[in-house]
C-alpha atoms as a PDB file:
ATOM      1  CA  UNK A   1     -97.946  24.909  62.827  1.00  0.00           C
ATOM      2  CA  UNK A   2     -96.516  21.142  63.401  1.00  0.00           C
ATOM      3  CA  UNK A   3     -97.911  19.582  66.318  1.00  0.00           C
ATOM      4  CA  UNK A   4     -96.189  16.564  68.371  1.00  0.00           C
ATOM      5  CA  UNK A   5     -98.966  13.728  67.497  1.00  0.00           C
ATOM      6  CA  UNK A   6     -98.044  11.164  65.071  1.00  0.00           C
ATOM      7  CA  UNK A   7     -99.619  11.902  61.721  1.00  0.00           C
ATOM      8  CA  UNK A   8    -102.221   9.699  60.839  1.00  0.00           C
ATOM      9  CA  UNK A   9    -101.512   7.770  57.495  1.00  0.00           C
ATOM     10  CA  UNK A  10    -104.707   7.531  55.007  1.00  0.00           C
ATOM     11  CA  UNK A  11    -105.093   6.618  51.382  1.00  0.00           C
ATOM     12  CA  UNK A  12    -103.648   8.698  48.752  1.00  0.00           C
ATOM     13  CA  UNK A  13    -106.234  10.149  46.830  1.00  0.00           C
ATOM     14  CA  UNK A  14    -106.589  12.737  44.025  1.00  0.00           C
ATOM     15  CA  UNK A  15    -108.071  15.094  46.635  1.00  0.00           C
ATOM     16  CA  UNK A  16    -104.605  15.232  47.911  1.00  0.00           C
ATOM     17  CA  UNK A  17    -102.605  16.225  45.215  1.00  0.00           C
ATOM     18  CA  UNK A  18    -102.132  19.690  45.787  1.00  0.00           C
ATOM     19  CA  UNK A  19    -100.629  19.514  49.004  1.00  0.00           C
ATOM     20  CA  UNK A  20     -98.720  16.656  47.373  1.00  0.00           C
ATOM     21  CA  UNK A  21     -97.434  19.368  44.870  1.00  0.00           C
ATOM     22  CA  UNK A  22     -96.112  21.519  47.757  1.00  0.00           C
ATOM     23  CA  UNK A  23     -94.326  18.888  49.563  1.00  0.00           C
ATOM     24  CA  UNK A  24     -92.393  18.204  46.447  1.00  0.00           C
ATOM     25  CA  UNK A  25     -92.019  21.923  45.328  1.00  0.00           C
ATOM     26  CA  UNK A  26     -90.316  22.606  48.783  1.00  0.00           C
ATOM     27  CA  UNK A  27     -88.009  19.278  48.665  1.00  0.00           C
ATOM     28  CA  UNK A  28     -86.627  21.193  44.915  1.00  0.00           C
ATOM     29  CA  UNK A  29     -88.769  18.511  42.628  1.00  0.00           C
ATOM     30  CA  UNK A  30     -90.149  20.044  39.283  1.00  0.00           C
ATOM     31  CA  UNK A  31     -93.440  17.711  39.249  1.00  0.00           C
ATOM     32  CA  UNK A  32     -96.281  19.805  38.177  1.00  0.00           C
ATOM     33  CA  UNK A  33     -99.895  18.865  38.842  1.00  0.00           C
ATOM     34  CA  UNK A  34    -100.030  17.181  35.446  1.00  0.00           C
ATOM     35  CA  UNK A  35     -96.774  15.292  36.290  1.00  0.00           C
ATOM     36  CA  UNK A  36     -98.240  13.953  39.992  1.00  0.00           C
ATOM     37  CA  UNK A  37    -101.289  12.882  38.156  1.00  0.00           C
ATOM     38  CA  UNK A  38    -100.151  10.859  36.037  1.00  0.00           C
ATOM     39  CA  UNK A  39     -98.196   8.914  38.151  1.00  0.00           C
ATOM     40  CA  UNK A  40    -101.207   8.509  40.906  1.00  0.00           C
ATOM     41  CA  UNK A  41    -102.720   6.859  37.659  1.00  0.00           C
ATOM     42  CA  UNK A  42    -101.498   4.104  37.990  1.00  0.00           C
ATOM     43  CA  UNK A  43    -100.423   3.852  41.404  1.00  0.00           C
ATOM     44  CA  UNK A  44    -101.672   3.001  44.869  1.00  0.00           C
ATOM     45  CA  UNK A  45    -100.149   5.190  48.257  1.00  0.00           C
ATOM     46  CA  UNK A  46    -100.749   6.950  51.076  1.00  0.00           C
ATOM     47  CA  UNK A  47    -100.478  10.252  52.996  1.00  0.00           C
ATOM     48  CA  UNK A  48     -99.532  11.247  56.349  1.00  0.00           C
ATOM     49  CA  UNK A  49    -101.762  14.193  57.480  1.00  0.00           C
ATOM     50  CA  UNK A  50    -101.019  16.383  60.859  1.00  0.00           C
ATOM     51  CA  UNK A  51    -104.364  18.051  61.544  1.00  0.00           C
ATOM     52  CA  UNK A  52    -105.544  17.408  58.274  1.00  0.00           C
ATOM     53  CA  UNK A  53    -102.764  19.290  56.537  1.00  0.00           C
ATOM     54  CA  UNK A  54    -100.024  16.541  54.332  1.00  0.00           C
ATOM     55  CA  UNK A  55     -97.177  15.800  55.401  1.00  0.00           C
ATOM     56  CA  UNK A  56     -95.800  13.231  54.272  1.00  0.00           C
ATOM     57  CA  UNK A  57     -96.634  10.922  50.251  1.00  0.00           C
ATOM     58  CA  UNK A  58     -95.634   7.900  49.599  1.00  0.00           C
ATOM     59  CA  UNK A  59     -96.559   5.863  45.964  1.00  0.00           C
ATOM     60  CA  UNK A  60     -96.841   2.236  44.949  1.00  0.00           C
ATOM     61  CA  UNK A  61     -96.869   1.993  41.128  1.00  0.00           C
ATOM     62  CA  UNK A  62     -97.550  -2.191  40.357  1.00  0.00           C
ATOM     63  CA  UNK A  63     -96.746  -3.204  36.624  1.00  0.00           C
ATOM     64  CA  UNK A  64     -97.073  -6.900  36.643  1.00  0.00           C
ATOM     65  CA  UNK A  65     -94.391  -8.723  38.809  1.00  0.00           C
ATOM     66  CA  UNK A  66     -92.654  -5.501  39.686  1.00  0.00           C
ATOM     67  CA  UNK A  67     -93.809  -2.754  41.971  1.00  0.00           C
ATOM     68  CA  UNK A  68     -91.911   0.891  41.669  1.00  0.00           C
ATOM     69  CA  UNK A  69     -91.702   2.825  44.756  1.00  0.00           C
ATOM     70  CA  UNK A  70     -91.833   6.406  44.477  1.00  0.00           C
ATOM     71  CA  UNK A  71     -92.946  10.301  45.305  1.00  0.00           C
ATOM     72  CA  UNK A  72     -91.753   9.482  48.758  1.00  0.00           C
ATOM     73  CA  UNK A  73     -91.633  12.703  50.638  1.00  0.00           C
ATOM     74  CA  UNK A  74     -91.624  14.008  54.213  1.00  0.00           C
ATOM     75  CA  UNK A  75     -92.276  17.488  54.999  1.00  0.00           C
ATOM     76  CA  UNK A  76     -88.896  19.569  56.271  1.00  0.00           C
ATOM     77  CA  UNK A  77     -90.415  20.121  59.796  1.00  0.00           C
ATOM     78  CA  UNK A  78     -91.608  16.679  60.239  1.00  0.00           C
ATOM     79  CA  UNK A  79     -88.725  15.047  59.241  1.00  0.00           C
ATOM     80  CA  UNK A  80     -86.815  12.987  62.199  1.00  0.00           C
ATOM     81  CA  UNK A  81     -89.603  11.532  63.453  1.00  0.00           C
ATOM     82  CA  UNK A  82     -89.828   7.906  61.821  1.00  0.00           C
ATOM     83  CA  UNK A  83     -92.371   9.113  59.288  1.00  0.00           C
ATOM     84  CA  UNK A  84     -90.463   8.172  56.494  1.00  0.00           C
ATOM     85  CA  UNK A  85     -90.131   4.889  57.881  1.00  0.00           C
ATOM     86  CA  UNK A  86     -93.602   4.443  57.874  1.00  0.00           C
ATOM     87  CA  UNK A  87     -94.235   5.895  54.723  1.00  0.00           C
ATOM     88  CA  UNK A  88     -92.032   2.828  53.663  1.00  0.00           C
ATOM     89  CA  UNK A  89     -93.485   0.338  55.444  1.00  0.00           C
ATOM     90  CA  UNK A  90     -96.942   1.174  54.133  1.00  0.00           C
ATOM     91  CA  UNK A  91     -96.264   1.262  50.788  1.00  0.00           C
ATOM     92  CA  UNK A  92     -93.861  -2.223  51.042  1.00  0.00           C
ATOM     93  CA  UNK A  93     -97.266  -3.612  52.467  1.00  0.00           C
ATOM     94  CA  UNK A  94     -99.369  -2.743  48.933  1.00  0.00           C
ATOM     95  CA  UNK A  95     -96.601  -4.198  47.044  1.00  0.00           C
ATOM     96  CA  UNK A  96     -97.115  -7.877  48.518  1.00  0.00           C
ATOM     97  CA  UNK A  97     -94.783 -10.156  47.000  1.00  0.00           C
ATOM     98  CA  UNK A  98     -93.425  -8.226  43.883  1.00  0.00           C
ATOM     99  CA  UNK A  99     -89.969  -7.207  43.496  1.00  0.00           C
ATOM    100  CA  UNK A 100     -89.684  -3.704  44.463  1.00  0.00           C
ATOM    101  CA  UNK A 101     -87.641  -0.592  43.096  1.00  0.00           C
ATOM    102  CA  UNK A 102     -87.191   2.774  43.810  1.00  0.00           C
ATOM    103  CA  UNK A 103     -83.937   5.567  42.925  1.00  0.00           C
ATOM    104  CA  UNK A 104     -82.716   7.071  46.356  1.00  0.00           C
ATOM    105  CA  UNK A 105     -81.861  10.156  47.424  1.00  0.00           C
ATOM    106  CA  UNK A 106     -78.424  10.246  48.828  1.00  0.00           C
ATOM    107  CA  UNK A 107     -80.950  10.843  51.953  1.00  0.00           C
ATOM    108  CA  UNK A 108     -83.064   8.388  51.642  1.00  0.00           C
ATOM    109  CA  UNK A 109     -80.703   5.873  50.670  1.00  0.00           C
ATOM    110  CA  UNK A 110     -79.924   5.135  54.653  1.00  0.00           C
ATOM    111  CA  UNK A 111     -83.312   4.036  55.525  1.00  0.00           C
ATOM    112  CA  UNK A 112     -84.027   2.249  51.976  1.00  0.00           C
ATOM    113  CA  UNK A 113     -81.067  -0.341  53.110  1.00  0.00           C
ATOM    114  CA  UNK A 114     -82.375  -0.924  56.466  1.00  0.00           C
ATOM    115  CA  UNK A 115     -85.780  -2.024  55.039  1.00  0.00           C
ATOM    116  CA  UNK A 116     -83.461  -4.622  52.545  1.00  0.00           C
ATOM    117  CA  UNK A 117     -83.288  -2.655  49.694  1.00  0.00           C
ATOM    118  CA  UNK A 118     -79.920  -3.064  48.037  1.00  0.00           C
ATOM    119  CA  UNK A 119     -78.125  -1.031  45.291  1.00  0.00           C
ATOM    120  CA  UNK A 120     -78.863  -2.264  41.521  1.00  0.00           C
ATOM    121  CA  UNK A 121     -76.881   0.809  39.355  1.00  0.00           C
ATOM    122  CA  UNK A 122     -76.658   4.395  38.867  1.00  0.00           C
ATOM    123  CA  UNK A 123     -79.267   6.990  37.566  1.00  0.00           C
ATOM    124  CA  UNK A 124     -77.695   9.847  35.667  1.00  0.00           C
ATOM    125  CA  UNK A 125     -80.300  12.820  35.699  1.00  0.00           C
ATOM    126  CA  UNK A 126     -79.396  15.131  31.864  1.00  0.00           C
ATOM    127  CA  UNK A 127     -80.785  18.616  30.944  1.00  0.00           C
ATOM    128  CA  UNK A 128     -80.813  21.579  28.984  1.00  0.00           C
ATOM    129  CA  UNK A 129     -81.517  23.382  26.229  1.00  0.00           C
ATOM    130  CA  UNK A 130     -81.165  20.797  23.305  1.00  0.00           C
ATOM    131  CA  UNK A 131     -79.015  21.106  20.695  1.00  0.00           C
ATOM    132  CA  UNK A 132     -80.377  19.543  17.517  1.00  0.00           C
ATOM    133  CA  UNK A 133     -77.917  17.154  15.875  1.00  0.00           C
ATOM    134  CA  UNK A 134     -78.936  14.290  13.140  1.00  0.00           C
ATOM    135  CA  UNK A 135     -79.885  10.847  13.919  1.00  0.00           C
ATOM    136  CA  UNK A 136     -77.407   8.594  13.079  1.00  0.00           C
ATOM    137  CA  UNK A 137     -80.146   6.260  11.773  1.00  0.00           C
ATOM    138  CA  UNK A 138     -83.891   6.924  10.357  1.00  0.00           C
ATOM    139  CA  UNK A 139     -86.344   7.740  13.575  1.00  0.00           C
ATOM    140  CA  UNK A 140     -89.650   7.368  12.494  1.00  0.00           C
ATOM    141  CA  UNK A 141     -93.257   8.705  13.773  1.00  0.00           C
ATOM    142  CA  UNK A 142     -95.115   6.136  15.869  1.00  0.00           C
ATOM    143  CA  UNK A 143     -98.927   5.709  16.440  1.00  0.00           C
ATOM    144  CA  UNK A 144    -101.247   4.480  19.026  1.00  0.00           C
ATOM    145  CA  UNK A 145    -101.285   1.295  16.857  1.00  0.00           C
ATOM    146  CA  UNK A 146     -97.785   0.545  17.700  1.00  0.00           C
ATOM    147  CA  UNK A 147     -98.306   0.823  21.386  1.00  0.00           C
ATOM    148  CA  UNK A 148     -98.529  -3.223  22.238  1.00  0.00           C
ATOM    149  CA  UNK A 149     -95.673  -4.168  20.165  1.00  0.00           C
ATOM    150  CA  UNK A 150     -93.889  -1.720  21.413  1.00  0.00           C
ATOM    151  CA  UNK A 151     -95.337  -2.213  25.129  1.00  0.00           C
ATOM    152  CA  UNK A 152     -93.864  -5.934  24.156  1.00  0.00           C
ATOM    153  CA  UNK A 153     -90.285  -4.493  23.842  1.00  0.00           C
ATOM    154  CA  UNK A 154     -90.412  -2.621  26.955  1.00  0.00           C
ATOM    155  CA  UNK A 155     -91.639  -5.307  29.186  1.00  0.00           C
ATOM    156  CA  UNK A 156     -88.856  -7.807  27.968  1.00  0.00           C
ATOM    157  CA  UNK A 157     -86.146  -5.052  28.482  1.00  0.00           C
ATOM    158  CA  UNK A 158     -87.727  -3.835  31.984  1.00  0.00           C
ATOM    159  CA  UNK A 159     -89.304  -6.502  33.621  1.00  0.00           C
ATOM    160  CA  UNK A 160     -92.771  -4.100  33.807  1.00  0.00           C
ATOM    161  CA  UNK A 161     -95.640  -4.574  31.861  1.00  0.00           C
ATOM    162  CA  UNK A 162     -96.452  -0.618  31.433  1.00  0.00           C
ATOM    163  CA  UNK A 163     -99.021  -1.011  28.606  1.00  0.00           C
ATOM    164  CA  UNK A 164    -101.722   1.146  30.215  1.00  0.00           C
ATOM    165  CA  UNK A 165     -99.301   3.827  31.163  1.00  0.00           C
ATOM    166  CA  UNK A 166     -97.168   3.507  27.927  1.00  0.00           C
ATOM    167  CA  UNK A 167    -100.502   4.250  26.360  1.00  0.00           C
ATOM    168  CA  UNK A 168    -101.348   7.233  28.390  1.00  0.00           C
ATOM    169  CA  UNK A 169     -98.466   8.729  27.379  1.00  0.00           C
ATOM    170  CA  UNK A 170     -98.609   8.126  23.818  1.00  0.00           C
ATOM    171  CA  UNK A 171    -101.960  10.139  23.898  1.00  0.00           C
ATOM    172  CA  UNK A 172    -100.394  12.845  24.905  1.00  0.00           C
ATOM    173  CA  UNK A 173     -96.870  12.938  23.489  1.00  0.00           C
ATOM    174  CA  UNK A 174     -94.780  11.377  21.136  1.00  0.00           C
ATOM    175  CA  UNK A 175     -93.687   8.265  19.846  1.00  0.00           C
ATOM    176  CA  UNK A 176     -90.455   7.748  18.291  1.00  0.00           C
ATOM    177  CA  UNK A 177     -89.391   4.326  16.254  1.00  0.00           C
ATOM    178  CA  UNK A 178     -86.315   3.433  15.673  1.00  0.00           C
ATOM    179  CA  UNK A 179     -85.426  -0.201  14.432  1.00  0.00           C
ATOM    180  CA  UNK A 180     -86.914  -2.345  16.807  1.00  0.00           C
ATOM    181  CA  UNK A 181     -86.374   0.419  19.441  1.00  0.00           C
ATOM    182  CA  UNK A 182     -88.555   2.700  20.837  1.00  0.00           C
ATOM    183  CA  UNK A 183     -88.717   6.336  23.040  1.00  0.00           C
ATOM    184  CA  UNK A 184     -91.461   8.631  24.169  1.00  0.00           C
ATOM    185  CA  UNK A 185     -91.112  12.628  24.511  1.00  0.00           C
ATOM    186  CA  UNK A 186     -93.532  14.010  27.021  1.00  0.00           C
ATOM    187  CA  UNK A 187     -93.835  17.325  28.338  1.00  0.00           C
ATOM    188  CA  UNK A 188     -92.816  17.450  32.160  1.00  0.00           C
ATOM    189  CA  UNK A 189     -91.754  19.724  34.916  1.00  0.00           C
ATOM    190  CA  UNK A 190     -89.496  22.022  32.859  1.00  0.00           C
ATOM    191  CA  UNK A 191     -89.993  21.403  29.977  1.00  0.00           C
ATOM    192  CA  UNK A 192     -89.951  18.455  28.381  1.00  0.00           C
ATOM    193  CA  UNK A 193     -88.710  14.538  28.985  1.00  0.00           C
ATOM    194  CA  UNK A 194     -87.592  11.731  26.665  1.00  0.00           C
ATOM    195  CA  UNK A 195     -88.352   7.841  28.132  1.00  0.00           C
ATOM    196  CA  UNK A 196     -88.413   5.448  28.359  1.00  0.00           C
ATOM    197  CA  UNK A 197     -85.282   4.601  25.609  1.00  0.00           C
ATOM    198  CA  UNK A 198     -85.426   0.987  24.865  1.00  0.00           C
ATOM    199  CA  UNK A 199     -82.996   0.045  22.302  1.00  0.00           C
ATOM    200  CA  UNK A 200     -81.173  -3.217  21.182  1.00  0.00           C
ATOM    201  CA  UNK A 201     -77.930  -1.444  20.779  1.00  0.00           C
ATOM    202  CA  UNK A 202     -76.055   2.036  21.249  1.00  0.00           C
ATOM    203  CA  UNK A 203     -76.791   3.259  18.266  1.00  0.00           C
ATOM    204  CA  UNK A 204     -80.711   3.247  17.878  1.00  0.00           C
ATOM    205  CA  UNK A 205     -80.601   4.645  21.567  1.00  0.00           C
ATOM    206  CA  UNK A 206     -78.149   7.201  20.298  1.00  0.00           C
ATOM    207  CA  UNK A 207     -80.963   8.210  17.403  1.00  0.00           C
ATOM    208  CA  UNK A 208     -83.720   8.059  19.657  1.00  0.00           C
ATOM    209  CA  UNK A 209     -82.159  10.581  21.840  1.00  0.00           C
ATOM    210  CA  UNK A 210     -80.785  12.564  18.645  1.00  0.00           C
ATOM    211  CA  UNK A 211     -84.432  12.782  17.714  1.00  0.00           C
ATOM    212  CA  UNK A 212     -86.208  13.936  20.319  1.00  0.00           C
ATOM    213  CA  UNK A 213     -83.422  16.769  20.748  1.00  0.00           C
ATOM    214  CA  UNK A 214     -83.850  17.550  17.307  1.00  0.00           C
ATOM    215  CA  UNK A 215     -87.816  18.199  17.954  1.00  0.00           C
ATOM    216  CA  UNK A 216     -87.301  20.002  21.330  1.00  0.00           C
ATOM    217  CA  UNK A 217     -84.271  21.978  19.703  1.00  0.00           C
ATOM    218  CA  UNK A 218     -83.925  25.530  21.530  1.00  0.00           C
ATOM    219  CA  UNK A 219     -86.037  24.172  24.960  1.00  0.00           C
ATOM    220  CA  UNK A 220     -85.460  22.218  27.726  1.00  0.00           C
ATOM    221  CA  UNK A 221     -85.366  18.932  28.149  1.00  0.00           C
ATOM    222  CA  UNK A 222     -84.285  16.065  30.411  1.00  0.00           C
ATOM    223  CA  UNK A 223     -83.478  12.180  29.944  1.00  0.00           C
ATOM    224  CA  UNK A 224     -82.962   9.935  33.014  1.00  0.00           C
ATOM    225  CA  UNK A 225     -80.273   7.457  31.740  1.00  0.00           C
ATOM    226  CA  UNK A 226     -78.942   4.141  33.712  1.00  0.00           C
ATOM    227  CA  UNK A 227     -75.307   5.077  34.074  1.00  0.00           C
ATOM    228  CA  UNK A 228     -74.234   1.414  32.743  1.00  0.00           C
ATOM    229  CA  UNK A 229     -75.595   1.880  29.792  1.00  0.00           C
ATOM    230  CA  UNK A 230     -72.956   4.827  28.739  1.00  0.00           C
ATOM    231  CA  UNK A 231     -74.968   7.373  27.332  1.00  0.00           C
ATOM    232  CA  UNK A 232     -74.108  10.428  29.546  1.00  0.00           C
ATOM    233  CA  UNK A 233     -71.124  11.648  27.681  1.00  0.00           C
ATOM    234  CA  UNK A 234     -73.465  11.582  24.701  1.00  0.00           C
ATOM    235  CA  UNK A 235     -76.198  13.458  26.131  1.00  0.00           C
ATOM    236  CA  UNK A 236     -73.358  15.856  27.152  1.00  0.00           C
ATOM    237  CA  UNK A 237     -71.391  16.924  24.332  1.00  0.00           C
ATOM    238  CA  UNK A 238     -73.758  16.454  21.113  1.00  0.00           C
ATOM    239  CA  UNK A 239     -77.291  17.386  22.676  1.00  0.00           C
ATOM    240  CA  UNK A 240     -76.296  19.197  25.470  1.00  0.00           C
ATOM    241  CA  UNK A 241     -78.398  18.037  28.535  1.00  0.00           C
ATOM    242  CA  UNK A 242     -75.680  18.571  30.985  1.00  0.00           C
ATOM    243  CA  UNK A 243     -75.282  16.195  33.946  1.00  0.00           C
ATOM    244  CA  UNK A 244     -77.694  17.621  36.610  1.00  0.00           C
ATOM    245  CA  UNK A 245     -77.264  14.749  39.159  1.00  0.00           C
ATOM    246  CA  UNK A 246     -79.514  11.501  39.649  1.00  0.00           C
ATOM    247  CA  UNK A 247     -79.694   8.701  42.686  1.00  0.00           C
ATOM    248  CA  UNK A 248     -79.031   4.862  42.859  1.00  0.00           C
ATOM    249  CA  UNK A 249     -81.457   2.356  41.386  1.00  0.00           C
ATOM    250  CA  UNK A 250     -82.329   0.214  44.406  1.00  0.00           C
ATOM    251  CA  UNK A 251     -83.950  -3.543  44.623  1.00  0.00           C
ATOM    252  CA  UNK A 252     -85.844  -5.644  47.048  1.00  0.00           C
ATOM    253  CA  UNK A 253     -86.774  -9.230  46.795  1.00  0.00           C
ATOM    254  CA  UNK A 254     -85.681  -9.443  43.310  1.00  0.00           C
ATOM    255  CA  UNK A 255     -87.795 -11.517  40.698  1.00  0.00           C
ATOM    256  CA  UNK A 256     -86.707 -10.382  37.457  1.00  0.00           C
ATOM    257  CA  UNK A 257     -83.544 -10.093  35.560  1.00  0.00           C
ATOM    258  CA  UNK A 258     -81.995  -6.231  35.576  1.00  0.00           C
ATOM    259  CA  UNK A 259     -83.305  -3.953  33.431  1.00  0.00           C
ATOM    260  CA  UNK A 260     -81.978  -3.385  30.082  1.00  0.00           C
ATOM    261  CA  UNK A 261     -83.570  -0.062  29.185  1.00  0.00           C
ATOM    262  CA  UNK A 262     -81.632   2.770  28.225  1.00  0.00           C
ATOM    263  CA  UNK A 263     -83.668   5.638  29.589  1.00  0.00           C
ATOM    264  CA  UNK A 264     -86.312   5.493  32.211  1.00  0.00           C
ATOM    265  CA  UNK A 265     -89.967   6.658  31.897  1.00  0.00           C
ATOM    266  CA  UNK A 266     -88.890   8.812  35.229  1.00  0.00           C
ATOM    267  CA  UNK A 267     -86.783   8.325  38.324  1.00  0.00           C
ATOM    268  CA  UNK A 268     -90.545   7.598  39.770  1.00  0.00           C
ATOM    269  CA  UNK A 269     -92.055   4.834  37.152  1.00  0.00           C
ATOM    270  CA  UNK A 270     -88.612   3.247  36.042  1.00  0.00           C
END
């Protein structure tokens, strides 16, 4: 039962992630535990608890001079309330001074403007069963030793130094080297994810996404790709991740130059 105080907000903790999980089961997200974890990594936040029970998350994920913005949920029955606006305004606070990002919801996207956030792109969301098909170009097998040149590439192309979490996934995934381009294939919510893609041109992105198909061949995967780039039709037709929606890519107090990467870690890290 919801009661009519104001939740209290409090530090987002690890004690707190499986409430977390069912606020973002019921708003139709596929994070598992494993998936929430991860991202609490490397992240600062805060919950909003009515009588001890969450209601509302909210994340702060600093990598260097950017900040990501993400998880940022508020129970159905609370919703209406301004909690969402505090959420925001709590999270904006651990940021300080770095240029912030986040992918909106078509609801969210409302309130994310009137806190200064303004529209950077579009987020295409692909998925499916994938369809093996061969890499236009060799795709090799990277290693744990390649993971600060490669956390190099990814920090000129994003504007995030993500070496710490770029390692963390490593450990536990996949590596895949094309070129001087680079993609990591991770198991999460479904099935499994490819990201981030960073690429110098369409056609090493093209083989790092042919590539990770090819090993997830028959099971599901996803690939969150900036809509500028022009990879969806790909995706589409050859792997077959159909389009399964997405959000707009949204900046405040910009510092950096836009991001050039192909594929994003997740709609939550960028």
């Amino acid at each position: 039962m919801t009661t009519t105080t104001t939740p209290a907000l409090t530090a987002f903790t690890p004690a707190h992630l499986p409430q977390a999980l069912r606020l973002s089961q019921q708003a139709g997200w596929p994070h598992r535990p494993q998936d929430w974890a991860l991202t609490l990594s490397v992240s600062h936040g805060v919950v909003a608890l009515d009588e001890g029970r969450v209601v509302g998350t909210a994340l702060c994920s600093p990598f260097g001079p950017v900040a990501a913005l993400n998880m940022i949920i508020v129970d159905a029955a609370m919703r209406g309330r301004g909690l969402g606006r505090a959420l925001m305004e709590a999270i904006i606070a651990l940021a300080g001074d770095r240029e912030m990002r986040l992918i909106a919801t078509t609801d969210g996207l409302p309130l994310y403007e009137k806190l200064g956030f303004r529209a950077s792109g579009q987020i295409v969301q692909h998925q499916g069963l994938a369809v093996a098909t061969a890499p236009e170009l060799p795709v090799a097998t990277g290693s744990p030793a390649d993971i600060d040149r490669l956390a190099d590439a990814d920090r000129a192309a994003s504007g995030m130094d993500r070496t710490s979490l770029l390692r963390d996934i490593a450990a536990g995934g996949e590596v895949l080297i094309c070129n001087a381009g680079f993609a990591m294939l991770r198991d999460f919510g479904r099935g499994r994810v490819v990201g981030p893609v960073v690429a110098p041109d369409a056609a090493t992105a093209r083989a790092l996404l042919a590539e990770a198909a090819r090993r997830c061949e028959g099971s599901f995967l996803r690939v969150d790709l900036r809509a500028e780039q022009g990879l969806g039709g790909f995706a589409a037709a050859t792997l077959g991740l159909a389009h399964a929606g997405g959000g707009t890519a949204m900046t405040r107090n910009p510092r950096t130059p836009a991001p050039t990467t192909q594929a994003l870690i997740s709609q939550a890290l960028g």
